[in-house]
PDB file of N, CA and C in Angstrom:
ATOM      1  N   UNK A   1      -8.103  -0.601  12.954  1.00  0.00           N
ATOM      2  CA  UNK A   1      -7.540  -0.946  11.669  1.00  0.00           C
ATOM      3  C   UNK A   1      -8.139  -2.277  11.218  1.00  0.00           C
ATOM      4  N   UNK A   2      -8.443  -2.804   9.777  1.00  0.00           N
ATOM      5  CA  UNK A   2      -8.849  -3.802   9.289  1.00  0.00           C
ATOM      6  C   UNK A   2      -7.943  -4.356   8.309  1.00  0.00           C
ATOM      7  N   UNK A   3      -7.849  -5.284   8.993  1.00  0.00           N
ATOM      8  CA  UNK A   3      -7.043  -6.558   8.000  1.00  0.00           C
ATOM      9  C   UNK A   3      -7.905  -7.390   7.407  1.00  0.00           C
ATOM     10  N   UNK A   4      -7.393  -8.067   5.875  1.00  0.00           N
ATOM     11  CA  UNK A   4      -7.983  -8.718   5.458  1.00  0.00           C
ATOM     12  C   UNK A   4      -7.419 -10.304   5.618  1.00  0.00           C
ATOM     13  N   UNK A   5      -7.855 -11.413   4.845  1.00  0.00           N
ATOM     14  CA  UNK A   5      -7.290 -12.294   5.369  1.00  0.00           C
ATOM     15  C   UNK A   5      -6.145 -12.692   4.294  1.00  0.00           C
ATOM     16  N   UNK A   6      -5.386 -11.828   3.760  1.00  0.00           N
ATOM     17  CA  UNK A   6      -4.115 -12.040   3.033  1.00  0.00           C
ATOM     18  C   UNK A   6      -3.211 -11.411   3.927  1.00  0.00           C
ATOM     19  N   UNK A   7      -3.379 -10.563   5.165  1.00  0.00           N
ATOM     20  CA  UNK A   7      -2.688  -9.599   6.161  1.00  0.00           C
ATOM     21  C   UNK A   7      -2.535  -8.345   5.502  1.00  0.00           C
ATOM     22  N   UNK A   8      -3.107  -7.610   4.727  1.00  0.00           N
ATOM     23  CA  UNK A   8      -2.984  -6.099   4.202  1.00  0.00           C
ATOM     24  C   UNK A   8      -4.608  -5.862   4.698  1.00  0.00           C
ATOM     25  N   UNK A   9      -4.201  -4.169   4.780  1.00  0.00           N
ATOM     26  CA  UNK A   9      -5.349  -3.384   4.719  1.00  0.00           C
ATOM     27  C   UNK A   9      -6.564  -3.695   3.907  1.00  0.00           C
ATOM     28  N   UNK A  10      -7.427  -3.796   3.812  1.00  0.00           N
ATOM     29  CA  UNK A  10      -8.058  -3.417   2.662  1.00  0.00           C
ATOM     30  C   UNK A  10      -8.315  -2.432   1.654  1.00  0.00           C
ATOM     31  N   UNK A  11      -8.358  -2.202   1.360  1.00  0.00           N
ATOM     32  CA  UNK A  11      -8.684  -1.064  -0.181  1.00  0.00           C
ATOM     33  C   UNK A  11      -9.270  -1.312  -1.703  1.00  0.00           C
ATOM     34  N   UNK A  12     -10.316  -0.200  -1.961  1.00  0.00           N
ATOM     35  CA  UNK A  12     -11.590  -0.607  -3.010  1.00  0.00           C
ATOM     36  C   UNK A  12     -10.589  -1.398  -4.143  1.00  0.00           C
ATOM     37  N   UNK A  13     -11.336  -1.838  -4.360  1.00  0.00           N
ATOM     38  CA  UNK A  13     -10.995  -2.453  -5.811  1.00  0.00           C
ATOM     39  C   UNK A  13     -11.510  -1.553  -7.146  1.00  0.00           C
ATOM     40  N   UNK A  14     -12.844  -1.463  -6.670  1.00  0.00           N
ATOM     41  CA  UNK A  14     -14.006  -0.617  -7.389  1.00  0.00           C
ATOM     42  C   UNK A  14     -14.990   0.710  -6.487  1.00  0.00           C
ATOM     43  N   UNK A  15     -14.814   1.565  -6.785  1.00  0.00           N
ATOM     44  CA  UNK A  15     -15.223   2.424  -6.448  1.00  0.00           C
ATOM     45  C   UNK A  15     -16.565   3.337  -7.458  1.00  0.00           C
ATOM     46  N   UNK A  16     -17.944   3.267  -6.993  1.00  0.00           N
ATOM     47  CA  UNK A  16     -18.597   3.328  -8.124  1.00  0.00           C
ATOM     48  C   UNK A  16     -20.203   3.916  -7.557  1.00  0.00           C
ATOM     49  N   UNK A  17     -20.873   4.722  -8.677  1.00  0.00           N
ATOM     50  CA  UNK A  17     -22.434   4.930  -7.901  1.00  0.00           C
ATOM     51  C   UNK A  17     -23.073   3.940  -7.400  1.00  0.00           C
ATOM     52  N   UNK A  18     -24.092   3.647  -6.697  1.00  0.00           N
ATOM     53  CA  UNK A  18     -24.702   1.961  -6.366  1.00  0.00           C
ATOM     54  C   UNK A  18     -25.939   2.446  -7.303  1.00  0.00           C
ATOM     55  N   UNK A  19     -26.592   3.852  -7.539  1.00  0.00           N
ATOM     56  CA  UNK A  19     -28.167   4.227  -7.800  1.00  0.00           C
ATOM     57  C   UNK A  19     -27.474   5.289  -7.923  1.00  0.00           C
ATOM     58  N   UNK A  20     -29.079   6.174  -8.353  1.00  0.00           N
ATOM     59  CA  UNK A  20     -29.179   7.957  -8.105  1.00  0.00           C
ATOM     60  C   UNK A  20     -27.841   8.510  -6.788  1.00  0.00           C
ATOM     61  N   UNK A  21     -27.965   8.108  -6.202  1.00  0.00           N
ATOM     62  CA  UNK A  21     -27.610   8.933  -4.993  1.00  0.00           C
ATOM     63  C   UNK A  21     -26.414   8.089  -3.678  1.00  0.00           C
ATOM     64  N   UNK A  22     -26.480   6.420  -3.880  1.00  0.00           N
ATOM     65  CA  UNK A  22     -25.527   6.147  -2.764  1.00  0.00           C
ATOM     66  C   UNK A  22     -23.958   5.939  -3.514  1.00  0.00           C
ATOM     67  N   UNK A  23     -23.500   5.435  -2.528  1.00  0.00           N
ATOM     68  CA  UNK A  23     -21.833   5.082  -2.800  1.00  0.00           C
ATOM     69  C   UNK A  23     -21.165   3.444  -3.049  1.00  0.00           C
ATOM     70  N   UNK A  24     -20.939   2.708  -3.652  1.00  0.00           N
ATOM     71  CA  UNK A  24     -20.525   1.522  -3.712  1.00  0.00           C
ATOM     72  C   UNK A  24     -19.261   1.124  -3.543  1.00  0.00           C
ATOM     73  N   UNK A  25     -18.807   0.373  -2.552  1.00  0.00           N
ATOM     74  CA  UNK A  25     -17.212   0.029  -2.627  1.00  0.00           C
ATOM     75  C   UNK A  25     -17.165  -1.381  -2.680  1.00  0.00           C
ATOM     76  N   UNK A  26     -16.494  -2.003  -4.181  1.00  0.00           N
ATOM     77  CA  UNK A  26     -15.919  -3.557  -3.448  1.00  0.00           C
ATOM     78  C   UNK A  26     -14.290  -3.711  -3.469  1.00  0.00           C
ATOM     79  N   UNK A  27     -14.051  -4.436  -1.984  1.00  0.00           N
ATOM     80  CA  UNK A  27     -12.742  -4.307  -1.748  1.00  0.00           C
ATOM     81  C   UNK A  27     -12.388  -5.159  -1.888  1.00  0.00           C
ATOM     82  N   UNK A  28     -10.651  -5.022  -2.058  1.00  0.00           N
ATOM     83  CA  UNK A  28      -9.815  -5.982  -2.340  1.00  0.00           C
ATOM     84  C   UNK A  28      -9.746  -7.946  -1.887  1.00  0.00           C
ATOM     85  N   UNK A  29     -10.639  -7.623  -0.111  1.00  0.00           N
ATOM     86  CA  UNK A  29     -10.884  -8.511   0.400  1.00  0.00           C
ATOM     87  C   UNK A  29     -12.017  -9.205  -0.111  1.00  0.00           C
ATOM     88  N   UNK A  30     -12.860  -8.840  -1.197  1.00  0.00           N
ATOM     89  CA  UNK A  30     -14.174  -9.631  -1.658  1.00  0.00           C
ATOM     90  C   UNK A  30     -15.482  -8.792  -0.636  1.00  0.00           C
ATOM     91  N   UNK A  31     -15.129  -8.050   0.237  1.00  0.00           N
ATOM     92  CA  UNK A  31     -16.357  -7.440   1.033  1.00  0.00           C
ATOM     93  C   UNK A  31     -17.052  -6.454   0.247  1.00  0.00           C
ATOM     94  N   UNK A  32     -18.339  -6.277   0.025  1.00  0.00           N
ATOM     95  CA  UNK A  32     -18.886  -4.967  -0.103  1.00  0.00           C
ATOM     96  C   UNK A  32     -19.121  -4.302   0.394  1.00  0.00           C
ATOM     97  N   UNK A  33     -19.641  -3.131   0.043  1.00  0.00           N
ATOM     98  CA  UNK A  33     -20.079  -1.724   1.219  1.00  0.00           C
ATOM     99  C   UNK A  33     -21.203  -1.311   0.281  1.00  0.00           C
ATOM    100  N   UNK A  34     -22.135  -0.784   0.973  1.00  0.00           N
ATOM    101  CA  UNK A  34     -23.287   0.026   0.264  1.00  0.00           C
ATOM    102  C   UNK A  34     -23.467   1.287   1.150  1.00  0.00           C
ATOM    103  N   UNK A  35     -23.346   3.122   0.563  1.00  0.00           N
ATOM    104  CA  UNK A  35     -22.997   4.028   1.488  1.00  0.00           C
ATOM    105  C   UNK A  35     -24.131   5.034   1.189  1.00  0.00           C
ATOM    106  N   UNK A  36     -25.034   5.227   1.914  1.00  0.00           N
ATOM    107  CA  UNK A  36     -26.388   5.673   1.493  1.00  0.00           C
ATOM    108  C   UNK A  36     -25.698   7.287   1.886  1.00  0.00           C
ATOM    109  N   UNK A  37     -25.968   7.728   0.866  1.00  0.00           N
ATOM    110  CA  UNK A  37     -24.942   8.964   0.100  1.00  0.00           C
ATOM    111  C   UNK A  37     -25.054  10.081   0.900  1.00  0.00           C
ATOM    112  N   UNK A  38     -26.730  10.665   1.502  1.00  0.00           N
ATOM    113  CA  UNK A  38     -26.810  11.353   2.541  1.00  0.00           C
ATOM    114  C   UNK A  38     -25.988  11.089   4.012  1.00  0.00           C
ATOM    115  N   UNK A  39     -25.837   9.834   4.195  1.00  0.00           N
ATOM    116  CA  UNK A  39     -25.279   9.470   5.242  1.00  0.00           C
ATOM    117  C   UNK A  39     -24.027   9.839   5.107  1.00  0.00           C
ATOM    118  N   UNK A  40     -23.343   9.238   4.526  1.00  0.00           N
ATOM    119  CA  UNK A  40     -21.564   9.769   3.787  1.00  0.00           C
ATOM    120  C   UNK A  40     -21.584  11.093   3.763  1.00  0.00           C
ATOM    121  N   UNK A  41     -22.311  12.087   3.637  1.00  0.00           N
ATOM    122  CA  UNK A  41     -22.220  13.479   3.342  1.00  0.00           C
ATOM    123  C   UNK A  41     -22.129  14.176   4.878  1.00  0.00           C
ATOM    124  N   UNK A  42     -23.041  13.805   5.581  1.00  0.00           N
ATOM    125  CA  UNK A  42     -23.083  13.882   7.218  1.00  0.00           C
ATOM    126  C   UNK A  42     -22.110  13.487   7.838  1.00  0.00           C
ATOM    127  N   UNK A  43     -21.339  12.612   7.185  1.00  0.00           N
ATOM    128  CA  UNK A  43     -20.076  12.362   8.342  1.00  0.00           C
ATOM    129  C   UNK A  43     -18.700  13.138   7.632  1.00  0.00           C
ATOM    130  N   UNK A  44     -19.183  13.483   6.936  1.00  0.00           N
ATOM    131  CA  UNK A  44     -17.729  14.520   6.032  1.00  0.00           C
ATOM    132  C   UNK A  44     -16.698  14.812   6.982  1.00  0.00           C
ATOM    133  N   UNK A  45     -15.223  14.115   7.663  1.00  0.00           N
ATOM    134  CA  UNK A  45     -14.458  14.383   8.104  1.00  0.00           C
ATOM    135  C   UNK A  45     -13.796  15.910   8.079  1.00  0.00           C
ATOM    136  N   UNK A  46     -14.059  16.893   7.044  1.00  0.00           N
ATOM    137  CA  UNK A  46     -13.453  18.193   6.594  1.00  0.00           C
ATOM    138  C   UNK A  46     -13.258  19.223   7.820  1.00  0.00           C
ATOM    139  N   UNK A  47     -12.575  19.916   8.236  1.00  0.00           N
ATOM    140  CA  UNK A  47     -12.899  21.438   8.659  1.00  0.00           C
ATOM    141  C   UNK A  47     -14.037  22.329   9.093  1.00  0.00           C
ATOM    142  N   UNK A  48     -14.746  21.694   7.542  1.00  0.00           N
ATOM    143  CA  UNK A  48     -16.062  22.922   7.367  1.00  0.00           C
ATOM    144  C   UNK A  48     -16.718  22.327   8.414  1.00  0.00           C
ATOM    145  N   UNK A  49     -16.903  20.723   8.040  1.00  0.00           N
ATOM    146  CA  UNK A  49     -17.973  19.990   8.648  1.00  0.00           C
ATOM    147  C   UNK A  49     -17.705  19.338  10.462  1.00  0.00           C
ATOM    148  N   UNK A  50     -16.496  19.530  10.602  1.00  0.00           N
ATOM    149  CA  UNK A  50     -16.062  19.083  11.925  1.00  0.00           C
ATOM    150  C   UNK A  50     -14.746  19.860  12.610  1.00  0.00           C
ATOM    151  N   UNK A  51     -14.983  20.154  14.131  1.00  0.00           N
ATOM    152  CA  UNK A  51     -14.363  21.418  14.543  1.00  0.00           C
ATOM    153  C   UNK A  51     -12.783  20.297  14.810  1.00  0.00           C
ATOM    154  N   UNK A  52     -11.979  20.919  14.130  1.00  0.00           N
ATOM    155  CA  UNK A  52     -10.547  19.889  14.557  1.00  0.00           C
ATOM    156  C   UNK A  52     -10.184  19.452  15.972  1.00  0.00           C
ATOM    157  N   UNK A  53     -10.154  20.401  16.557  1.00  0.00           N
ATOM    158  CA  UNK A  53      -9.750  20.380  17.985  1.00  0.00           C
ATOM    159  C   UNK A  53     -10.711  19.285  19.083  1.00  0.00           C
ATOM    160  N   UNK A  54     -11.978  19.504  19.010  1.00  0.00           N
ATOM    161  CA  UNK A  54     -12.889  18.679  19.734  1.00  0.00           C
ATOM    162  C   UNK A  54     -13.646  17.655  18.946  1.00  0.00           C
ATOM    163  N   UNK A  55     -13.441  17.551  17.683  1.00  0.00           N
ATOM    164  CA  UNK A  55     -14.162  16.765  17.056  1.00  0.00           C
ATOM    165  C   UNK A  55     -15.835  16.525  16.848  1.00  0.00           C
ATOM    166  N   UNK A  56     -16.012  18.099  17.238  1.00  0.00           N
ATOM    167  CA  UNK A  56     -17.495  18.373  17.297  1.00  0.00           C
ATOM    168  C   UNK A  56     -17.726  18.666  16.295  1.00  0.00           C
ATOM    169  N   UNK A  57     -19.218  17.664  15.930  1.00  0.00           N
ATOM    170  CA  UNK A  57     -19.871  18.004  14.383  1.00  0.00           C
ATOM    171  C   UNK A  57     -20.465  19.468  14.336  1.00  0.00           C
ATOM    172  N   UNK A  58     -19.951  20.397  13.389  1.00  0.00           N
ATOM    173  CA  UNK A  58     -20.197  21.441  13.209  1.00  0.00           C
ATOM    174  C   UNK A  58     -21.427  21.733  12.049  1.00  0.00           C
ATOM    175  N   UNK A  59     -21.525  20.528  10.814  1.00  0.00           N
ATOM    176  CA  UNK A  59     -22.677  20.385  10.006  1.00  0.00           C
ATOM    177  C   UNK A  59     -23.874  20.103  10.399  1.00  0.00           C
ATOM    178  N   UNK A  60     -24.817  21.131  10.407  1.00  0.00           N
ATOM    179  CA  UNK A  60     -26.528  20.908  10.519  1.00  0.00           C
ATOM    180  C   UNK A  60     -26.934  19.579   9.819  1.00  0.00           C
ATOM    181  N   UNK A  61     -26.992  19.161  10.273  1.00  0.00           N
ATOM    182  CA  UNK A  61     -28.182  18.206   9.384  1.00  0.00           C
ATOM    183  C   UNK A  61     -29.251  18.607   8.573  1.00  0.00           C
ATOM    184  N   UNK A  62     -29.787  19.362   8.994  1.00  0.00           N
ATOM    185  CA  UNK A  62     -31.022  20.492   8.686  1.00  0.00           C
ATOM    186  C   UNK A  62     -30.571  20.950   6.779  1.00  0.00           C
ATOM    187  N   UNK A  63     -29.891  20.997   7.171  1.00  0.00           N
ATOM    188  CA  UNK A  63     -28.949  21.837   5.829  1.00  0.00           C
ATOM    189  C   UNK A  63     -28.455  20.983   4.996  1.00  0.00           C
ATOM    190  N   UNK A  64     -28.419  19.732   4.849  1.00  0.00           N
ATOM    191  CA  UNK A  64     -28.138  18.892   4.041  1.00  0.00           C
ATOM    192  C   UNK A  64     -29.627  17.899   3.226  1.00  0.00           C
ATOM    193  N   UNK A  65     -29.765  18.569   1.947  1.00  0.00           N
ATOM    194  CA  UNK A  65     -30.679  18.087   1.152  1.00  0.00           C
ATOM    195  C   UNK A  65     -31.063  16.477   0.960  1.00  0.00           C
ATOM    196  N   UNK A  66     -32.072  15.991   1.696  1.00  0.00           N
ATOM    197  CA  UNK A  66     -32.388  14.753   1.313  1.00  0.00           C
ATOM    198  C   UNK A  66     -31.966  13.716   0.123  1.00  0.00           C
ATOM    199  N   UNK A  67     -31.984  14.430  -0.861  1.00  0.00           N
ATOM    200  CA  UNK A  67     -31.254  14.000  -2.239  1.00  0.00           C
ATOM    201  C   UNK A  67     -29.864  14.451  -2.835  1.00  0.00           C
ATOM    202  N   UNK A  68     -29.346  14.511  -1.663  1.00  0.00           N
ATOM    203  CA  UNK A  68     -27.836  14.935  -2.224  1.00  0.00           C
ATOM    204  C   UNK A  68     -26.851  13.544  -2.677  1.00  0.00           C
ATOM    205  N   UNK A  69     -26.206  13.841  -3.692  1.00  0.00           N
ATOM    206  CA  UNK A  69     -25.796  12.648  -4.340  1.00  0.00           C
ATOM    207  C   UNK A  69     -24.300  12.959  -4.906  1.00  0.00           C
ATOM    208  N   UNK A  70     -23.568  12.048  -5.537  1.00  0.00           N
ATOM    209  CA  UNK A  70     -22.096  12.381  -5.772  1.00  0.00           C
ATOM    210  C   UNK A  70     -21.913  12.669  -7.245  1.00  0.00           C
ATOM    211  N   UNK A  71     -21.277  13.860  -7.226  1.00  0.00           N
ATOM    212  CA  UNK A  71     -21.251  14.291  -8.620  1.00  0.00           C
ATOM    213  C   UNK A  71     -20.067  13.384  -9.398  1.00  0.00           C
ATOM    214  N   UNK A  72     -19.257  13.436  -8.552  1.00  0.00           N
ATOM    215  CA  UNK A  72     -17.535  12.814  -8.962  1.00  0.00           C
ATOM    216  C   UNK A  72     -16.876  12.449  -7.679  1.00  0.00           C
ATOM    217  N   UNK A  73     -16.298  10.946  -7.777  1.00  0.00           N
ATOM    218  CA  UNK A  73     -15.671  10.631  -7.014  1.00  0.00           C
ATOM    219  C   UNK A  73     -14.508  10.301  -7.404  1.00  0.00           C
ATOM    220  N   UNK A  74     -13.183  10.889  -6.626  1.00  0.00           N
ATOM    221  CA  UNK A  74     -12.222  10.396  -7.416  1.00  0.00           C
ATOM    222  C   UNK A  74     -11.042  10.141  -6.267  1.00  0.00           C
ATOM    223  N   UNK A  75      -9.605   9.149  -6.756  1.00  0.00           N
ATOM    224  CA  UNK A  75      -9.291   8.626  -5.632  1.00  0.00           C
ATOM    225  C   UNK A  75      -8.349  10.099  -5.414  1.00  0.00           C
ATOM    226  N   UNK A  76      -7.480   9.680  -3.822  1.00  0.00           N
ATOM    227  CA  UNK A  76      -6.689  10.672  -3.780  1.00  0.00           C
ATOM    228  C   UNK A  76      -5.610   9.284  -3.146  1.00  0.00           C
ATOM    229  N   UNK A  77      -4.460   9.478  -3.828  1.00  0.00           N
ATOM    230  CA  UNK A  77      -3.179   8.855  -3.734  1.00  0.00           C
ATOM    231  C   UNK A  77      -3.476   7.357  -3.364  1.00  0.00           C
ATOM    232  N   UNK A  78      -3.219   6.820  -2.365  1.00  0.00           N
ATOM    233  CA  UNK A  78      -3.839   4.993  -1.895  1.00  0.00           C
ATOM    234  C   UNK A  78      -4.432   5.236  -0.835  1.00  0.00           C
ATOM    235  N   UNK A  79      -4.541   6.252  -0.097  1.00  0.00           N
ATOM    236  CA  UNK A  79      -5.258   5.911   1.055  1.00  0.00           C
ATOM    237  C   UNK A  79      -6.883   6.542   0.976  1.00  0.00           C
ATOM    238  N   UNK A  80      -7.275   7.111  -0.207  1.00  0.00           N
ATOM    239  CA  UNK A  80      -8.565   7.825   0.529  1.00  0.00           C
ATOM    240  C   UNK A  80      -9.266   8.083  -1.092  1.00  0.00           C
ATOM    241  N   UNK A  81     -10.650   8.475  -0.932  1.00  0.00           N
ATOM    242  CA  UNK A  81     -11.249   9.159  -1.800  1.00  0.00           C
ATOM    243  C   UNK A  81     -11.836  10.318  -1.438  1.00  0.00           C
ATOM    244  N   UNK A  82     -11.998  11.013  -2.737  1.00  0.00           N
ATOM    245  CA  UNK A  82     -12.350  12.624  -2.674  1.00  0.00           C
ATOM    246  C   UNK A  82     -14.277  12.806  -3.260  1.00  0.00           C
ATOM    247  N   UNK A  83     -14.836  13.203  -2.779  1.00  0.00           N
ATOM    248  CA  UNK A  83     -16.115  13.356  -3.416  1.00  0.00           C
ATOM    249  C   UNK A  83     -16.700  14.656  -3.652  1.00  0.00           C
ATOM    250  N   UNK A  84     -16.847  15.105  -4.810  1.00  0.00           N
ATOM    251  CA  UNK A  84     -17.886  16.339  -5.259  1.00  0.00           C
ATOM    252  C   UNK A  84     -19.176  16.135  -4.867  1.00  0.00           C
ATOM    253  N   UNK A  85     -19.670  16.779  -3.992  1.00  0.00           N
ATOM    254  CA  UNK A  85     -21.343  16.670  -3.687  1.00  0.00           C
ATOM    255  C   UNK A  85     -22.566  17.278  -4.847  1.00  0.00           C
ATOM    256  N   UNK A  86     -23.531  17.135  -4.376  1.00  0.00           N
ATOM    257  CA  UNK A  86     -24.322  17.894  -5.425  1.00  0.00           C
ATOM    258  C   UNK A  86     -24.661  19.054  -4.880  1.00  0.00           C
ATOM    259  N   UNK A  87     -24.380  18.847  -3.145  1.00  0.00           N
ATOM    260  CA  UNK A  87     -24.914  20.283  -2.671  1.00  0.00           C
ATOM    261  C   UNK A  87     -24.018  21.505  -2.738  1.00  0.00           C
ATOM    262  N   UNK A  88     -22.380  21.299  -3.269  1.00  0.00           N
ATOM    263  CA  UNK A  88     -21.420  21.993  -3.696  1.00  0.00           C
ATOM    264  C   UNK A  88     -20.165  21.853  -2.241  1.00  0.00           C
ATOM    265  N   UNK A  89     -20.357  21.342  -2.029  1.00  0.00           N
ATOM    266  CA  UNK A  89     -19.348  20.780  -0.714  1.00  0.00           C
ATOM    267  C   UNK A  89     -18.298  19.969  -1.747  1.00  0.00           C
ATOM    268  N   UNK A  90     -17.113  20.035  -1.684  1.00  0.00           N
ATOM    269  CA  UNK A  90     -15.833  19.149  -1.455  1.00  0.00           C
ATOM    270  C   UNK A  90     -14.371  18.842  -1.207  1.00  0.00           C
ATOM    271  N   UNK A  91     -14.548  19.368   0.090  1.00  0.00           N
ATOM    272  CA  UNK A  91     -13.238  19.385   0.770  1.00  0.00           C
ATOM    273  C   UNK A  91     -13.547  18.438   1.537  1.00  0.00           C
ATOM    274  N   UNK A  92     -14.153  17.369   2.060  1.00  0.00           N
ATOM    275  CA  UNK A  92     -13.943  16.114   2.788  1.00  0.00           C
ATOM    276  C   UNK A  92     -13.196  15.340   2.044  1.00  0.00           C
ATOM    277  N   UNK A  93     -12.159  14.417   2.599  1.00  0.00           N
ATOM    278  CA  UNK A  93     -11.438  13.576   2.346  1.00  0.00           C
ATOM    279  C   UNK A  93     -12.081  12.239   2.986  1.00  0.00           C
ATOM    280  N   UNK A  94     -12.356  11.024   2.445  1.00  0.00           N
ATOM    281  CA  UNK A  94     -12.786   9.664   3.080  1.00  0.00           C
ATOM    282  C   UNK A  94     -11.498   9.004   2.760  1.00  0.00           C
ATOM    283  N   UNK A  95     -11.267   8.320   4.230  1.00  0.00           N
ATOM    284  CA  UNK A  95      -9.856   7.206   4.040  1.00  0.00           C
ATOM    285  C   UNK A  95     -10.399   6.253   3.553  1.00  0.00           C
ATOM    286  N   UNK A  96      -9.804   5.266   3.671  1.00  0.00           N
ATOM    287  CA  UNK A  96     -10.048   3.674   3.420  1.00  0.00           C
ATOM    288  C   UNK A  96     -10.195   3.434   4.613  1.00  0.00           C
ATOM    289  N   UNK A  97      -9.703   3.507   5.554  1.00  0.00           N
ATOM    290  CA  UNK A  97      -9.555   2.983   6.598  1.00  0.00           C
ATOM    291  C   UNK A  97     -11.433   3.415   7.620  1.00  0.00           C
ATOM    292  N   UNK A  98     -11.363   4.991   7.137  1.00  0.00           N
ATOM    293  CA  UNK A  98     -12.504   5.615   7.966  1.00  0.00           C
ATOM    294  C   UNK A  98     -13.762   4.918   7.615  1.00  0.00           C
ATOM    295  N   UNK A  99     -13.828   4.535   5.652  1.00  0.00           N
ATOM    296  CA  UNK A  99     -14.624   3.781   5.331  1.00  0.00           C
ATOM    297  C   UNK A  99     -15.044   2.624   5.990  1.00  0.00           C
ATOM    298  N   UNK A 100     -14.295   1.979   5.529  1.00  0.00           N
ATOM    299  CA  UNK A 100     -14.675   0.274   6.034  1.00  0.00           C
ATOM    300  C   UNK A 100     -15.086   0.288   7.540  1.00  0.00           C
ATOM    301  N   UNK A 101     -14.572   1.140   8.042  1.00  0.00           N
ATOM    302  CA  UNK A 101     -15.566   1.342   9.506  1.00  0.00           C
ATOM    303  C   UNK A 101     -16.921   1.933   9.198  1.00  0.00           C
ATOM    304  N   UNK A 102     -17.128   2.407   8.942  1.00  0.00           N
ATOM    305  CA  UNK A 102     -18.298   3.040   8.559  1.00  0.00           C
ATOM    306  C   UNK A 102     -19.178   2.416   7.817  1.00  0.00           C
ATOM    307  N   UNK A 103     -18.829   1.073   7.462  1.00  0.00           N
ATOM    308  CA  UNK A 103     -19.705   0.075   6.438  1.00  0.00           C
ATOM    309  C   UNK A 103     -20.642  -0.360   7.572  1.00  0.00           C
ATOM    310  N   UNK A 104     -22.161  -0.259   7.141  1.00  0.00           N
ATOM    311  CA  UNK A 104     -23.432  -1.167   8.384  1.00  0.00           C
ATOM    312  C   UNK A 104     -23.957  -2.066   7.415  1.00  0.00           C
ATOM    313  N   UNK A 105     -23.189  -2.977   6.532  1.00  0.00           N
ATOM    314  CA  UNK A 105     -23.545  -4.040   6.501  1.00  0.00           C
ATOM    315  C   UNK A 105     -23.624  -4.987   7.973  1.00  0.00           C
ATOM    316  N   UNK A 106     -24.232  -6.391   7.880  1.00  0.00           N
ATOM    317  CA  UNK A 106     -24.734  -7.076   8.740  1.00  0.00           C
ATOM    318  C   UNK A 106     -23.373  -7.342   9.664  1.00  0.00           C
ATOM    319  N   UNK A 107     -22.249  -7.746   8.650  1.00  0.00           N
ATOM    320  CA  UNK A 107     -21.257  -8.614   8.680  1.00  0.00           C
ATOM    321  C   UNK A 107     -20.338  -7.221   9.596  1.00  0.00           C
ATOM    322  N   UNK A 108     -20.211  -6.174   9.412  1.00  0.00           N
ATOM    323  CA  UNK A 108     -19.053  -5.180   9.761  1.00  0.00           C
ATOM    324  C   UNK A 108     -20.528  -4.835  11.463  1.00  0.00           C
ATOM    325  N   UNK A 109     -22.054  -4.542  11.375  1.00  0.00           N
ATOM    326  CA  UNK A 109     -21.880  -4.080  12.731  1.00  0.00           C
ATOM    327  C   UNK A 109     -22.220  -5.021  13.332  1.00  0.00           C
ATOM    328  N   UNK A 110     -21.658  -6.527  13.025  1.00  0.00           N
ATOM    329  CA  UNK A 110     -21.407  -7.246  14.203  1.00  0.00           C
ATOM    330  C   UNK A 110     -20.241  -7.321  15.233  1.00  0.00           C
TER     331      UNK A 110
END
């Protein structure tokens, strides 16, 4: 879990394209995220993309288009966002929480 330094979670402030194709989050805490969009698509928490029980990635890589990009992102309630792909995928749910782990800025994989 990530705290910020007011003691709450964090959560986007702004949620937005960065380019063609990645993901931009700035959060409440002043941190950014930059989410290189293929990458975000590969870790799709969903069903389709990951077996529940063992947590084995079930999505090819192979099968996910180099230029896949976000058609619509939109939030779902406070904890998470929803993304339309371009490759027609969107039943992954991204938390807030799953995010900000998932940020490889300098500062988060230290």
């Amino acid at each position: 879990m990530f705290v910020s330094v007011l003691g709450t979670k964090p959560v986007p402030k702004t949620v937005s394209r960065a380019n063609l194709h990645d993901v931009k989050i700035v959060w409440n805490d002043g941190h950014e995220s930059l989410y290189i969009a293929r990458d975000l698509r590969l870790r799709c928490p969903c069903a389709v993309c990951v077996e529940e029980m063992s947590g084995r990635p079930l999505l090819d890589p192979d099968s996910v288009a180099r230029d896949v990009h976000p058609l619509g992102i939109s939030l779902v309630g406070k904890y998470a966002i929803h993304i339309q792909w371009s490759d027609g995928h969107s039943t992954g749910i991204y938390t807030f929480d799953s995010l900000r782990r998932l940020c490889a800025c300098p500062s988060c994989a230290s």
